[in-house]
C-alpha atoms as a PDB file:
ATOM      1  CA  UNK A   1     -12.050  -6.965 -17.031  1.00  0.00           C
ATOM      2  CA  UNK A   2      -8.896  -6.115 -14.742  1.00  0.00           C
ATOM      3  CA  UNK A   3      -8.979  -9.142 -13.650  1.00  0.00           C
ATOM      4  CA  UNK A   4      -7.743 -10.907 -16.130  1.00  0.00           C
ATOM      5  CA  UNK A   5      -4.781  -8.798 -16.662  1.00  0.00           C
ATOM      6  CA  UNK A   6      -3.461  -7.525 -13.020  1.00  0.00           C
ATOM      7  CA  UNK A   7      -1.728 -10.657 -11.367  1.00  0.00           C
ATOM      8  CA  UNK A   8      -0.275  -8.820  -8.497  1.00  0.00           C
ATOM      9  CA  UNK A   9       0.678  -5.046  -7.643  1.00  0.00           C
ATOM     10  CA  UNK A  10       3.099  -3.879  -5.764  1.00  0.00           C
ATOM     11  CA  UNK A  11       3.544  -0.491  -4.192  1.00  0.00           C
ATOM     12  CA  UNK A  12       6.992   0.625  -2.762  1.00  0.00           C
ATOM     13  CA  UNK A  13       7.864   3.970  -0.464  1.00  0.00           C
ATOM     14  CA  UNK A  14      11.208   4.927  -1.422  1.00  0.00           C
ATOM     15  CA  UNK A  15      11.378   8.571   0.606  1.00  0.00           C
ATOM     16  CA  UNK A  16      10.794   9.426   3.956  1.00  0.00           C
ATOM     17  CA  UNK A  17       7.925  10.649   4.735  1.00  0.00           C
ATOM     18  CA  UNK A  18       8.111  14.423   6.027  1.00  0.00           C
ATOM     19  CA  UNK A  19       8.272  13.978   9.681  1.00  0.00           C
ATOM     20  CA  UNK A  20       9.897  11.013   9.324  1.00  0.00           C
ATOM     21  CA  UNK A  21      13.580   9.651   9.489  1.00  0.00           C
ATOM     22  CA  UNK A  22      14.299   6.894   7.342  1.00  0.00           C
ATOM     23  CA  UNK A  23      13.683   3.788   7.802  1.00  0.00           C
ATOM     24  CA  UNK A  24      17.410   2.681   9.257  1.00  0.00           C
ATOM     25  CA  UNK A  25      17.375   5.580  11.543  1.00  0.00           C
ATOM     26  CA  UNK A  26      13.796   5.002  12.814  1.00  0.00           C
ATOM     27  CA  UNK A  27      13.072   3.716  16.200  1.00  0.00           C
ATOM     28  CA  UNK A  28      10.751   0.640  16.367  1.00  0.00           C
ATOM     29  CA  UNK A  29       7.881   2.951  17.487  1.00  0.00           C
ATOM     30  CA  UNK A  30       8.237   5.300  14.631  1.00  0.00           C
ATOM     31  CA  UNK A  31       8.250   2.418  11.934  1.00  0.00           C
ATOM     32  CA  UNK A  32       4.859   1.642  13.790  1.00  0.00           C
ATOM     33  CA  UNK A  33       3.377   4.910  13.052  1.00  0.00           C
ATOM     34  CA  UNK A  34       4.761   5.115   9.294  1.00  0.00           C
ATOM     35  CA  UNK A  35       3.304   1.723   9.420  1.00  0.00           C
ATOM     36  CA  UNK A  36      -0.508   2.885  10.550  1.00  0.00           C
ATOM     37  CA  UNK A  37      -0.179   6.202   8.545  1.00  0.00           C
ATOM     38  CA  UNK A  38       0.462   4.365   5.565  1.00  0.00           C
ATOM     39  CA  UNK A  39      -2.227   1.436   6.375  1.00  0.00           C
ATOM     40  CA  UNK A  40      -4.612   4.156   6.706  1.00  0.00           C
ATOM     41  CA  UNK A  41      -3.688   6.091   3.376  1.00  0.00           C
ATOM     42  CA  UNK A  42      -4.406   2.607   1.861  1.00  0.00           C
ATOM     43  CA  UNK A  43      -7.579   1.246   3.496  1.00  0.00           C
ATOM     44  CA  UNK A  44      -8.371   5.134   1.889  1.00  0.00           C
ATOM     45  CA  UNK A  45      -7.703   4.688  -1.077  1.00  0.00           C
ATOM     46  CA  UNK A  46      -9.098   1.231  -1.655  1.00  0.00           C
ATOM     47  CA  UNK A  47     -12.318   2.188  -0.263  1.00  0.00           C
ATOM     48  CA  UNK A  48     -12.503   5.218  -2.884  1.00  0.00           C
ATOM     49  CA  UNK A  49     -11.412   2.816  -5.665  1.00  0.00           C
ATOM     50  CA  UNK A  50     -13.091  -0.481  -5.762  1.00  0.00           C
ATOM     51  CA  UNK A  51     -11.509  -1.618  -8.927  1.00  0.00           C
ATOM     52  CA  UNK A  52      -8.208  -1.204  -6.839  1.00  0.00           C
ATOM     53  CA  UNK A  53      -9.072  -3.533  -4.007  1.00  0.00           C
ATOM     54  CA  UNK A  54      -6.427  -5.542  -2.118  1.00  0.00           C
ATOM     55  CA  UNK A  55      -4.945  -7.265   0.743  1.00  0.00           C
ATOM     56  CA  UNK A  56      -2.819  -5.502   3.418  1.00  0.00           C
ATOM     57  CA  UNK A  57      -0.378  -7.871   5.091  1.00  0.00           C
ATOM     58  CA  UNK A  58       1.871  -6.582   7.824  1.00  0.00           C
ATOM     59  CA  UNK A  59       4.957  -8.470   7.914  1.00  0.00           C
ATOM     60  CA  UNK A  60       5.245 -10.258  11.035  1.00  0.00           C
ATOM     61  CA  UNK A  61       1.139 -11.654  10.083  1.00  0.00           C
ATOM     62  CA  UNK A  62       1.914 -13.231   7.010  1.00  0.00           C
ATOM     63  CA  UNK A  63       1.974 -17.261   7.365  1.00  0.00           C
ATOM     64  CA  UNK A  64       3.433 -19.495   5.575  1.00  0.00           C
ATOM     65  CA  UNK A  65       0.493 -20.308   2.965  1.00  0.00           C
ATOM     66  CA  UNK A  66       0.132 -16.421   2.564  1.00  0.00           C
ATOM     67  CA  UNK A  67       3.934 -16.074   1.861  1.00  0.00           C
ATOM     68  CA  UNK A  68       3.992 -18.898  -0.970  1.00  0.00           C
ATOM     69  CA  UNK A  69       0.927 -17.820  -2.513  1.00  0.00           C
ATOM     70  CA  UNK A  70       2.360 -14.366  -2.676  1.00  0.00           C
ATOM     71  CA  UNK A  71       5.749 -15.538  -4.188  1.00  0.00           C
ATOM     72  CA  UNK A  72       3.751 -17.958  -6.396  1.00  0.00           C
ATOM     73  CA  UNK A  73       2.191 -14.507  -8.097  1.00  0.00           C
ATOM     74  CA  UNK A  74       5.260 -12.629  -8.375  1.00  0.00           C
ATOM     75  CA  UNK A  75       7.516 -15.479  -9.463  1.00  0.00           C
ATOM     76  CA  UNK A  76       4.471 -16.311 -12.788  1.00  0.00           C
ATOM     77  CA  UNK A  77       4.512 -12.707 -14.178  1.00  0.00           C
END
């Protein structure tokens, strides 16, 4: 059962994206559209893989309780 191993996963972009500058050169509305491009790619992918199912949380959303509970999982691995 995956869930008793998999605490937390964490999935970085470390390139640009063709068509897009990186991320300290971006305008505000471009990190938007990375932003939805890759939200899409992962509401995708999660759909196609169940056993890979997760929570998207867009920065400025996340709340306090969200934001300890997150740091609670990647501080106990």
């Amino acid at each position: 059962d995956i869930n008793k191993y998999i605490l937390s996963s964490r999935m970085r972009a470390t390139r640009n994206l063709s068509g897009f500058t990186f991320p300290t050169f971006s305008t505000r509305a471009e990190r938007r559209r990375v932003e939805r491009k890759f939200n899409k790619v992962f509401q995708q992918f999660t759909q196609a893989n169940n056993e890979f199912n997760g929570n998207y949380y867009r920065l400025w959303m996340i709340d306090e309780e969200i934001q300890k509970r997150l740091a609670n999982v990647s501080t106990s691995m």
